[in-house]
PDB file of N, CA and C in Angstrom:
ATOM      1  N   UNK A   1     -99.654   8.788 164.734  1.00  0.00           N
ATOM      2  CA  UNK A   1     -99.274   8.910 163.360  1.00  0.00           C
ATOM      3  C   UNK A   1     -99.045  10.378 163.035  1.00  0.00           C
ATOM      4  N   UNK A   2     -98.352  10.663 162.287  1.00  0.00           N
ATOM      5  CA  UNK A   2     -97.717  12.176 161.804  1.00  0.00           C
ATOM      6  C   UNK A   2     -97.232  11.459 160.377  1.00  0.00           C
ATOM      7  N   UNK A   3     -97.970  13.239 159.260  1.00  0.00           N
ATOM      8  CA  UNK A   3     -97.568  12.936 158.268  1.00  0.00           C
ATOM      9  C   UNK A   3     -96.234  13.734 158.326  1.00  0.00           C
ATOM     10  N   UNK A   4     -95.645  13.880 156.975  1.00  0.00           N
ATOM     11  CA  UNK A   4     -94.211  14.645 157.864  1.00  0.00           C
ATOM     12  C   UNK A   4     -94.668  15.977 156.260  1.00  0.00           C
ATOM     13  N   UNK A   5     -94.299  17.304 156.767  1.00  0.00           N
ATOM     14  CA  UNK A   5     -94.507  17.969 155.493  1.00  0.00           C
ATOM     15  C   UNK A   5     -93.300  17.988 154.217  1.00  0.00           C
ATOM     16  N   UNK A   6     -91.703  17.870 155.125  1.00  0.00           N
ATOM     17  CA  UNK A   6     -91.168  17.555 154.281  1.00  0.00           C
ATOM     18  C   UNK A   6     -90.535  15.713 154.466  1.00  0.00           C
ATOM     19  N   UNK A   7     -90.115  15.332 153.426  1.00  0.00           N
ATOM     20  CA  UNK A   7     -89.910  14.087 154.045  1.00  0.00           C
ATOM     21  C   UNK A   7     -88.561  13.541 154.962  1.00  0.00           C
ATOM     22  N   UNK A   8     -88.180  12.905 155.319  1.00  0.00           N
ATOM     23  CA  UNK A   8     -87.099  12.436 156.062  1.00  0.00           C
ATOM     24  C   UNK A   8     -86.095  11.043 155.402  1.00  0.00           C
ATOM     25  N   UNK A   9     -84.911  11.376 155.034  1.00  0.00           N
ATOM     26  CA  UNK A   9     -84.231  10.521 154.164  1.00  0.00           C
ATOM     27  C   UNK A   9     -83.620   8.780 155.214  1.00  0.00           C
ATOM     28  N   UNK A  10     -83.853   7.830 154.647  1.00  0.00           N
ATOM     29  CA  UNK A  10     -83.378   7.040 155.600  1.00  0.00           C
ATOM     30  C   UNK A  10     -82.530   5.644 154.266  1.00  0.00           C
ATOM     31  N   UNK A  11     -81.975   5.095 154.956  1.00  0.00           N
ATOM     32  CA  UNK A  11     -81.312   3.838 154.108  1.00  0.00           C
ATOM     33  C   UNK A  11     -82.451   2.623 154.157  1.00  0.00           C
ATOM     34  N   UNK A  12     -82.174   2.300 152.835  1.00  0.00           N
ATOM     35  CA  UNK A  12     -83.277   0.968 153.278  1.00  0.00           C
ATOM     36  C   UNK A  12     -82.586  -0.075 153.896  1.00  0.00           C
ATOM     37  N   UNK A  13     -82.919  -0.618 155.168  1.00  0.00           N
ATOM     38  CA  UNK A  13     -82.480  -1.495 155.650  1.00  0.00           C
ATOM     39  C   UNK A  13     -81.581  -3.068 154.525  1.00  0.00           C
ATOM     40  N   UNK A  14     -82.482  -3.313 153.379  1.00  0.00           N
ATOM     41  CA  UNK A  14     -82.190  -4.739 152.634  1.00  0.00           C
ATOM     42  C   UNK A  14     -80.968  -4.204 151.798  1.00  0.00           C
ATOM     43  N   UNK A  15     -81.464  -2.775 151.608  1.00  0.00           N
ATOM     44  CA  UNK A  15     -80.236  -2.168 150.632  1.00  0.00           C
ATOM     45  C   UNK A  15     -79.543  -1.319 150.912  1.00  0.00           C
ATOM     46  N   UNK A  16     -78.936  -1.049 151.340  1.00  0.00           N
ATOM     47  CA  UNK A  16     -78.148   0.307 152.335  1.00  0.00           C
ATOM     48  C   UNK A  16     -77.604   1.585 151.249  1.00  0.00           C
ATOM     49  N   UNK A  17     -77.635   0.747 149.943  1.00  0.00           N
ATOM     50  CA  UNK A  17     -77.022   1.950 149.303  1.00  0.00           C
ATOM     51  C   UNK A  17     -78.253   2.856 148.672  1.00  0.00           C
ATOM     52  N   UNK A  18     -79.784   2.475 148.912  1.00  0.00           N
ATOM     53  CA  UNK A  18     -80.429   3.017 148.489  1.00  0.00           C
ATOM     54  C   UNK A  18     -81.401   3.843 149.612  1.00  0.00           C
ATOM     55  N   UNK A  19     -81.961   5.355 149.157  1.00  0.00           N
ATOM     56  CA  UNK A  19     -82.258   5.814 150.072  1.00  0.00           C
ATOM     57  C   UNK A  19     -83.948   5.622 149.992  1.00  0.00           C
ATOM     58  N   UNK A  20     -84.569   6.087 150.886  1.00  0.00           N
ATOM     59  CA  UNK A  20     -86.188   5.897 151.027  1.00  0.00           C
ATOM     60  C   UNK A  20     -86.488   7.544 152.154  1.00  0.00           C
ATOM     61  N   UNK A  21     -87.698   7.871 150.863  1.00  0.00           N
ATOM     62  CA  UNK A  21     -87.896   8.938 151.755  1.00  0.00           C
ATOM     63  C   UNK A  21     -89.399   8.917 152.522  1.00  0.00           C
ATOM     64  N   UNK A  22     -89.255   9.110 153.925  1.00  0.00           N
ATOM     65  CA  UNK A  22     -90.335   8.740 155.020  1.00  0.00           C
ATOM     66  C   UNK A  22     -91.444   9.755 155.124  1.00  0.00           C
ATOM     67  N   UNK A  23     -93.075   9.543 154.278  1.00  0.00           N
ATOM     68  CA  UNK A  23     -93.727  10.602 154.639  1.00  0.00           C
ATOM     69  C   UNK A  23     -94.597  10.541 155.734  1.00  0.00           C
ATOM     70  N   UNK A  24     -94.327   9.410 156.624  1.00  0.00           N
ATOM     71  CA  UNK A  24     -95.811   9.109 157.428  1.00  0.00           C
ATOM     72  C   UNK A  24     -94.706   8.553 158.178  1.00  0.00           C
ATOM     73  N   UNK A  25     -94.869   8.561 160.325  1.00  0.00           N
ATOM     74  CA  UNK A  25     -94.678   8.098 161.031  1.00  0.00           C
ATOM     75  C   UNK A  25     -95.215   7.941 162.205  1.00  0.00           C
ATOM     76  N   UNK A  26     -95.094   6.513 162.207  1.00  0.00           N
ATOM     77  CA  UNK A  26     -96.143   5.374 163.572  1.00  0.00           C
ATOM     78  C   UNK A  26     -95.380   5.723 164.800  1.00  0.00           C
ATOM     79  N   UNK A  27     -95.861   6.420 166.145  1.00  0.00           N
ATOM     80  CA  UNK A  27     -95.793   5.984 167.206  1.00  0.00           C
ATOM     81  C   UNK A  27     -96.186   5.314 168.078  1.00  0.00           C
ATOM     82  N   UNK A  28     -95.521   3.911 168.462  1.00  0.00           N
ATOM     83  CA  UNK A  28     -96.324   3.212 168.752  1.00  0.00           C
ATOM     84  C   UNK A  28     -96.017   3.180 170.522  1.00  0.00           C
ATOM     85  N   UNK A  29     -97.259   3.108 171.061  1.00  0.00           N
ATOM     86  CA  UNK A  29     -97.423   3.372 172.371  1.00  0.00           C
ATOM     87  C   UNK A  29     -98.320   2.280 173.238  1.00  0.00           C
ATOM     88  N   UNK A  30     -97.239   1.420 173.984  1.00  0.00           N
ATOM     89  CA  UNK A  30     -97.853   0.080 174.125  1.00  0.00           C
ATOM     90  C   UNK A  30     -98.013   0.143 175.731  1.00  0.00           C
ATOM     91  N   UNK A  31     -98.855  -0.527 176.370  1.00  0.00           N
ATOM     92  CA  UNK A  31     -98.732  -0.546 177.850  1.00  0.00           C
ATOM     93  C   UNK A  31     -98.750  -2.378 177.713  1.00  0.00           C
ATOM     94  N   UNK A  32     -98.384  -2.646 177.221  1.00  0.00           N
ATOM     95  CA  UNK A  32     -98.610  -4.476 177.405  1.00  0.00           C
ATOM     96  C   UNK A  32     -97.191  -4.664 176.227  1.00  0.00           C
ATOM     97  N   UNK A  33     -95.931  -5.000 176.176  1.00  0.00           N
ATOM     98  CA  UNK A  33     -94.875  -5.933 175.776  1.00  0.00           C
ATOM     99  C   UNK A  33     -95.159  -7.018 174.838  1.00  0.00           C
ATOM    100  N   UNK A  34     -96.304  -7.417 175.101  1.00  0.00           N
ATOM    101  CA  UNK A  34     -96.325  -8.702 174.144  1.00  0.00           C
ATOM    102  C   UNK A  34     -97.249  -8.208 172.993  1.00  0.00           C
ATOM    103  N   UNK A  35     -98.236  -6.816 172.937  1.00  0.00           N
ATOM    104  CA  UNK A  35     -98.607  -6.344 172.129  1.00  0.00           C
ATOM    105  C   UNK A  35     -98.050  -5.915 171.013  1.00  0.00           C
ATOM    106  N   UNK A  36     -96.124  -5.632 171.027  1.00  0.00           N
ATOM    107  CA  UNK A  36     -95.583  -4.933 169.979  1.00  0.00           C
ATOM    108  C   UNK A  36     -95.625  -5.727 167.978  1.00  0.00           C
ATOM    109  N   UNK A  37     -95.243  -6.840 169.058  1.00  0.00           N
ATOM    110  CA  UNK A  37     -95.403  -7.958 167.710  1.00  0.00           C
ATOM    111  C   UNK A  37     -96.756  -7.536 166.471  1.00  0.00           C
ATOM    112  N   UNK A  38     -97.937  -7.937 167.643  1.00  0.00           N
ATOM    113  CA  UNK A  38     -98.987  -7.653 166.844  1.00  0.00           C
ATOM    114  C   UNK A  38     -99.112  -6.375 166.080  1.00  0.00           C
ATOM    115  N   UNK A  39     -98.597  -5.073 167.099  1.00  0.00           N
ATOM    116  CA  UNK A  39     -98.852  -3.570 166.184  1.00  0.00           C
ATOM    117  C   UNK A  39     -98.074  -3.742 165.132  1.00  0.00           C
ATOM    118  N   UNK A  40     -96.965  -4.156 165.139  1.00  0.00           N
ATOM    119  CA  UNK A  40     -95.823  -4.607 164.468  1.00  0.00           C
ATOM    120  C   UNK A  40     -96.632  -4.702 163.055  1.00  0.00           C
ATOM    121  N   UNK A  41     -97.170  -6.141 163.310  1.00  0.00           N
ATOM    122  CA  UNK A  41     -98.104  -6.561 162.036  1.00  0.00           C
ATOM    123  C   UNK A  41     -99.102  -5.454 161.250  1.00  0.00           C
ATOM    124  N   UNK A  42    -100.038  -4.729 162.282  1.00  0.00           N
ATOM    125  CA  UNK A  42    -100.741  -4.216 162.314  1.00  0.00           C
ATOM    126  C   UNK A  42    -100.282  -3.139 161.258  1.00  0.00           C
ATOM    127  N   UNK A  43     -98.967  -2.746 161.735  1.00  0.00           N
ATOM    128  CA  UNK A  43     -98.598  -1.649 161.145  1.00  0.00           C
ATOM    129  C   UNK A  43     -97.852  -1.965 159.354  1.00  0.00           C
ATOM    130  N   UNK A  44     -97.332  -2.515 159.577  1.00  0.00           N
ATOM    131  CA  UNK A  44     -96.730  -3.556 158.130  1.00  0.00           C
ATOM    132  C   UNK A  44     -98.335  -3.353 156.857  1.00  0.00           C
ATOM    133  N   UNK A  45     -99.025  -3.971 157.554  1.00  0.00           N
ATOM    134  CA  UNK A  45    -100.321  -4.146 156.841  1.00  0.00           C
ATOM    135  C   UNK A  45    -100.753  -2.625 155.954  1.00  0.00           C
ATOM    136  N   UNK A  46    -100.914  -1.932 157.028  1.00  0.00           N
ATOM    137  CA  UNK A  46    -100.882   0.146 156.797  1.00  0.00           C
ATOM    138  C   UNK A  46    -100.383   0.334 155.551  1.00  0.00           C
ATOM    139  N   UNK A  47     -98.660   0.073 155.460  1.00  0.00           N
ATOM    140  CA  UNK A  47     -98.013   0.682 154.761  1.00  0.00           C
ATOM    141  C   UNK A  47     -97.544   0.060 153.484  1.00  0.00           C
ATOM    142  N   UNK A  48     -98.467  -1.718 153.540  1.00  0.00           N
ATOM    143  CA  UNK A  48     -98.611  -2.315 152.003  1.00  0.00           C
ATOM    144  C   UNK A  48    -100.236  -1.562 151.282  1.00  0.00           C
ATOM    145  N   UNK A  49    -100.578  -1.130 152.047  1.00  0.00           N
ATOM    146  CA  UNK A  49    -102.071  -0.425 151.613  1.00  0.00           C
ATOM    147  C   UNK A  49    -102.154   0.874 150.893  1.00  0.00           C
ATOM    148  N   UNK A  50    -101.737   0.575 149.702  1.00  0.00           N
ATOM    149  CA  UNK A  50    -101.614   1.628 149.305  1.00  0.00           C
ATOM    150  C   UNK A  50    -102.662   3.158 149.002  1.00  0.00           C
ATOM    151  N   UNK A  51    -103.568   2.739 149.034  1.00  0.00           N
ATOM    152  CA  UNK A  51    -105.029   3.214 149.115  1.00  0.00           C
ATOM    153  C   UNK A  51    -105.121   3.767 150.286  1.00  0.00           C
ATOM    154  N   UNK A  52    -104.712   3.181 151.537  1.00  0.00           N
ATOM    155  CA  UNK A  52    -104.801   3.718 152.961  1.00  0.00           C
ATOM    156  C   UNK A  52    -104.005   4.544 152.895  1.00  0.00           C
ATOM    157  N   UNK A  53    -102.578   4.560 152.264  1.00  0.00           N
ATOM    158  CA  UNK A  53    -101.468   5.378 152.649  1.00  0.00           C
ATOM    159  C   UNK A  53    -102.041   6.765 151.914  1.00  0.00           C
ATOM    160  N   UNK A  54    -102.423   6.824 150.830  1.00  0.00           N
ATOM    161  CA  UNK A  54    -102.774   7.857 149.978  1.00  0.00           C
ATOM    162  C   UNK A  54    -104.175   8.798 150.988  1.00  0.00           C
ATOM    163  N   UNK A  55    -104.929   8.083 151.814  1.00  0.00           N
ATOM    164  CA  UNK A  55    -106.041   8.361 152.481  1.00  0.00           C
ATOM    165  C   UNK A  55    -104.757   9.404 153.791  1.00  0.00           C
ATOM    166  N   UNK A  56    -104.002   8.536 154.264  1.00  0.00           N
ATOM    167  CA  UNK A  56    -103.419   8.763 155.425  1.00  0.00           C
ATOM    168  C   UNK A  56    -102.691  10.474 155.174  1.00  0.00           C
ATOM    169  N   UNK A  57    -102.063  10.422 153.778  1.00  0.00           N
ATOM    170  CA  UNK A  57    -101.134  11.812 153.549  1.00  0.00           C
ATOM    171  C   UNK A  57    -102.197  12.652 153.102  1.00  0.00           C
ATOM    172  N   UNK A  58    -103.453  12.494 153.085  1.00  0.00           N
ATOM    173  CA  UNK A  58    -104.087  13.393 152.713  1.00  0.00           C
ATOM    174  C   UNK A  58    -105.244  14.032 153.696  1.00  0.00           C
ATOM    175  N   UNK A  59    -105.014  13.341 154.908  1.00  0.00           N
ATOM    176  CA  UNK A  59    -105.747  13.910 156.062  1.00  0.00           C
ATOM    177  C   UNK A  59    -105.663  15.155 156.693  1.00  0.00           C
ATOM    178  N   UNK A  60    -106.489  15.639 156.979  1.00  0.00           N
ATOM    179  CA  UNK A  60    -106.156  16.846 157.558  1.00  0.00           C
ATOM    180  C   UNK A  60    -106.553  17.104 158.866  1.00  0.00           C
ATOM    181  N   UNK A  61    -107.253  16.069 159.276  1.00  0.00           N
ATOM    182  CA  UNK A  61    -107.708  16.357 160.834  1.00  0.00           C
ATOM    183  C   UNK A  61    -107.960  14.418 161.658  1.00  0.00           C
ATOM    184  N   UNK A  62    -107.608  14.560 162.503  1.00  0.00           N
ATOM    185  CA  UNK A  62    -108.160  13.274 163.794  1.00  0.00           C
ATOM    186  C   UNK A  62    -109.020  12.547 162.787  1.00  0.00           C
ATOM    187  N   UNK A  63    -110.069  13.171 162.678  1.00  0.00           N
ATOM    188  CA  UNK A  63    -111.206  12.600 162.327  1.00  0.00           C
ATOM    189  C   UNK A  63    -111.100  11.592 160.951  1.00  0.00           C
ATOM    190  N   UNK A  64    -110.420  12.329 160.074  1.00  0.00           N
ATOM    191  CA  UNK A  64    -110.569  11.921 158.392  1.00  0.00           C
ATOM    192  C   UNK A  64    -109.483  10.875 158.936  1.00  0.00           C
ATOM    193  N   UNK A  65    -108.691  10.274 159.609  1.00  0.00           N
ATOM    194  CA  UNK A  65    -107.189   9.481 159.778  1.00  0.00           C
ATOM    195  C   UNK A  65    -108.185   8.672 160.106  1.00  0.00           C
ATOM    196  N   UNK A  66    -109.345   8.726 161.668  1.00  0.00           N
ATOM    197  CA  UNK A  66    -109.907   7.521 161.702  1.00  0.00           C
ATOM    198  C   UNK A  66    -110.748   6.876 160.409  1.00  0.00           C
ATOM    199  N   UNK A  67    -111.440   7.755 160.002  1.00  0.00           N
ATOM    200  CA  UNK A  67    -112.377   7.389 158.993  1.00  0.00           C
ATOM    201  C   UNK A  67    -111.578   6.708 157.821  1.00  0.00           C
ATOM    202  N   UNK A  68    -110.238   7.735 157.337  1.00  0.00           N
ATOM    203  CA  UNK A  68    -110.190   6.306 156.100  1.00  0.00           C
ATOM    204  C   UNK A  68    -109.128   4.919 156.785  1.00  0.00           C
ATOM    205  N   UNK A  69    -109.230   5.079 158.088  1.00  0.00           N
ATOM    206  CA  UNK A  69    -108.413   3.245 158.733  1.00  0.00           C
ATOM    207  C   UNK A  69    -110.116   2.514 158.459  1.00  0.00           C
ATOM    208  N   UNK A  70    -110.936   3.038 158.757  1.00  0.00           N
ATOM    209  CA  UNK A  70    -112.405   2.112 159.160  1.00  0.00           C
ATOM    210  C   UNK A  70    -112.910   2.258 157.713  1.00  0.00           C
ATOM    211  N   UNK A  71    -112.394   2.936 156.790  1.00  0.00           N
ATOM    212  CA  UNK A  71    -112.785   2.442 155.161  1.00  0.00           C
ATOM    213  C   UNK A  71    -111.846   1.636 155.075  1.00  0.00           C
ATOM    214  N   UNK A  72    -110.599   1.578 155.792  1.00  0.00           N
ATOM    215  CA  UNK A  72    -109.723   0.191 154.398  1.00  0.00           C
ATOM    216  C   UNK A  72    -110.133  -1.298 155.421  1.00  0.00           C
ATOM    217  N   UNK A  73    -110.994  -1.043 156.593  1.00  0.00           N
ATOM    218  CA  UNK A  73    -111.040  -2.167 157.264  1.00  0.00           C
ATOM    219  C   UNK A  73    -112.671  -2.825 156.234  1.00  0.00           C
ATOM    220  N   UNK A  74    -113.223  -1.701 155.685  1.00  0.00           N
ATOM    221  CA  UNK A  74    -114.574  -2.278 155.157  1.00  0.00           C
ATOM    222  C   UNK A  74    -114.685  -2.622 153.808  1.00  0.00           C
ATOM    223  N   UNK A  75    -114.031  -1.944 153.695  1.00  0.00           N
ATOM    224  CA  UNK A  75    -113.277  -2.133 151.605  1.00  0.00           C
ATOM    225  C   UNK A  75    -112.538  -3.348 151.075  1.00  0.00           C
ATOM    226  N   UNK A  76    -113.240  -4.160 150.675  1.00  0.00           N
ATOM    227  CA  UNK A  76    -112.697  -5.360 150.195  1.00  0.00           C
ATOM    228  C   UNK A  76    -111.671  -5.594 149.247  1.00  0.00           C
ATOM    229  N   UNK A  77    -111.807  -3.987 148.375  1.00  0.00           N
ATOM    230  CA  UNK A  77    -110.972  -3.952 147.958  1.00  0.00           C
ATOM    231  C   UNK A  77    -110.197  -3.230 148.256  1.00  0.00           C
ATOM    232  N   UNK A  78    -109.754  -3.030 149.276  1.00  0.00           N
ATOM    233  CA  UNK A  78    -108.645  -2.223 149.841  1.00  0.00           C
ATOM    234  C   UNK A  78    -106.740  -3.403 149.601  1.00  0.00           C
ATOM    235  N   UNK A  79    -106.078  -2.818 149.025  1.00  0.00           N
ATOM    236  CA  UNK A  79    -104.667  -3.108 148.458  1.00  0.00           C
ATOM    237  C   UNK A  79    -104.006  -3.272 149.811  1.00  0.00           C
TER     238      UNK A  79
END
């Protein structure tokens, strides 16, 4: 994961005429093929979380990125 400092302009896929700007990006690094699906999901989930995402752009080190994934996994009320 990388936050980005400035953002990166992209089309939204459903709407092409509208743009979306990218502050956070997943590399996903699979040694098993049939795993992508699931990160797939995995990752979808991340970026409806809005609470996580706000945790995620505001990290500043390894550490705080793991810590707030293992708060939105314990937080019931996590969005």
């Amino acid at each position: 994961m990388a936050t980005l400092a400035k953002p990166v302009t992209f089309q939204n896929m459903v709407v092409p005429d509208e743009s979306i700007n990218v502050h956070i990006v997943f590399l996903l690094a699979l040694d098993e093929p049939h795993a992508q699906i699931e990160m797939l999901q995995e990752v979808a989930g991340v970026v409806q979380n809005t609470d996580l995402l706000e945790l995620l752009m505001t990290a500043t080190d390894p550490k705080e990125v793991l810590a707030a994934f293992a708060k939105s996994e314990t937080d019931p009320k996590s969005n």
